[in-house]
Protein backbone atom coordinates (compact mmCIF):
# COMPACT_ATOMS: atom_id res chain seq x y z
CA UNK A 1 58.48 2.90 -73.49
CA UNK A 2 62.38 3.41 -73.35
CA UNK A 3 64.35 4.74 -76.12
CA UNK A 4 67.87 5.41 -75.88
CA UNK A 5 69.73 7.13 -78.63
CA UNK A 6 73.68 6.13 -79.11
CA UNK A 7 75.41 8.92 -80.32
CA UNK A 8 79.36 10.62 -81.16
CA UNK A 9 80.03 13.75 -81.76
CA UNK A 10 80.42 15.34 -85.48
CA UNK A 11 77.01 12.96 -86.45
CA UNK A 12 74.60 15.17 -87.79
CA UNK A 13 72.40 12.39 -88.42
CA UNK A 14 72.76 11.83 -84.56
CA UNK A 15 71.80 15.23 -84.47
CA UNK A 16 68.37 15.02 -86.42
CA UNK A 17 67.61 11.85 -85.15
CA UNK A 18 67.46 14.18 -81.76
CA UNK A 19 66.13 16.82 -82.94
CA UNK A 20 63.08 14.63 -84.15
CA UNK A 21 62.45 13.02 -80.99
CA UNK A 22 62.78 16.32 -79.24
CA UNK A 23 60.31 17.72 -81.72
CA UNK A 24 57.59 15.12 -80.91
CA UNK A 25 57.76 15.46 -77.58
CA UNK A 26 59.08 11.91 -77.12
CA UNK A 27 61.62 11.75 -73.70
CA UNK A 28 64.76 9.67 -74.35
CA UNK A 29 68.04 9.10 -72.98
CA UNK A 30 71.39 9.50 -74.97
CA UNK A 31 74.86 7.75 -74.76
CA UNK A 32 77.62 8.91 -76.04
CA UNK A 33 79.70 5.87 -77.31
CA UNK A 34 82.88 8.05 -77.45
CA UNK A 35 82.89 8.52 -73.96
CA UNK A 36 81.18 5.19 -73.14
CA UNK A 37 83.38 2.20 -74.06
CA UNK A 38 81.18 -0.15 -72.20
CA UNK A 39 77.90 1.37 -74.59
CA UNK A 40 80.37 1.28 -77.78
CA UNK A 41 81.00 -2.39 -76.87
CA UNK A 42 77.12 -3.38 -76.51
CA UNK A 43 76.52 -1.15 -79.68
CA UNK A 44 78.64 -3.61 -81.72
CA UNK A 45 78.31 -6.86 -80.25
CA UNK A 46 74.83 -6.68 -78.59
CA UNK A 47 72.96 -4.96 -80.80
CA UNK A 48 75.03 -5.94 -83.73
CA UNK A 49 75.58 -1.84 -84.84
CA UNK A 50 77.83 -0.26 -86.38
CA UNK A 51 76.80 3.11 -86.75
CA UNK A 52 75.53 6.01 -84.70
CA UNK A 53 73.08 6.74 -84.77
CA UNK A 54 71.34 3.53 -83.72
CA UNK A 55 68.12 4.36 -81.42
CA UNK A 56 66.54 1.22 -79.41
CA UNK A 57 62.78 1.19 -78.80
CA UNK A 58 62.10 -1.38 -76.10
CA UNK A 59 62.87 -4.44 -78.34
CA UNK A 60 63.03 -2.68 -81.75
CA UNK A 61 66.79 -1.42 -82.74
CA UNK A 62 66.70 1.15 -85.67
CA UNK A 63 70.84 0.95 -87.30
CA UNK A 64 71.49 4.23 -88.86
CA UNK A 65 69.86 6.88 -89.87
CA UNK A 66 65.84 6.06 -90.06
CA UNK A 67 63.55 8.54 -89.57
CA UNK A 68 60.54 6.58 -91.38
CA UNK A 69 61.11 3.46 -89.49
CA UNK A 70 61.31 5.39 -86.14
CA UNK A 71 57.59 7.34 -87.02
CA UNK A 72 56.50 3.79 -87.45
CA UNK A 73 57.62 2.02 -84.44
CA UNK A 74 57.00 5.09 -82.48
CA UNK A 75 53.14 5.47 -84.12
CA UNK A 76 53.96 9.16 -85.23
CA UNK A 77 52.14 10.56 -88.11
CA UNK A 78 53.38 13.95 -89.49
């Protein structure tokens, strides 16, 4: 499973959205799409995004902040 968080800085929903993942043990890569402009660009017009944080799941893309649909797709009960 690969899940890649894009991120800013000054998003504290980017932040929890971390945090979580962190929390759960779950290993995931970041991007930050203010120093990427290449991820920014595949944020808006691949994955059709426009908001950080947006998290991808192998083929599952969560826009926004979404912690329920994450615990889903990721099978996490708390």
């Amino acid at each position: 499973m690969k899940i890649t968080v894009y991120t800013q800085p000054d998003c504290p929903p980017c932040q929890v959205v971390k945090q979580f993942l962190t929390h759960h043990g779950i290993p995931f890569e970041q991007i930050d799409i203010s120093q990427d402009h290449h991820a920014r660009e595949y944020l808006v017009y691949e994955l059709q995004s426009f908001s950080t944080p947006t998290v991808t799941v192998d083929e599952h893309i969560v826009k926004g902040f979404d912690l329920q649909t994450l615990q889903q797709i990721l099978q996490i009960e708390d």
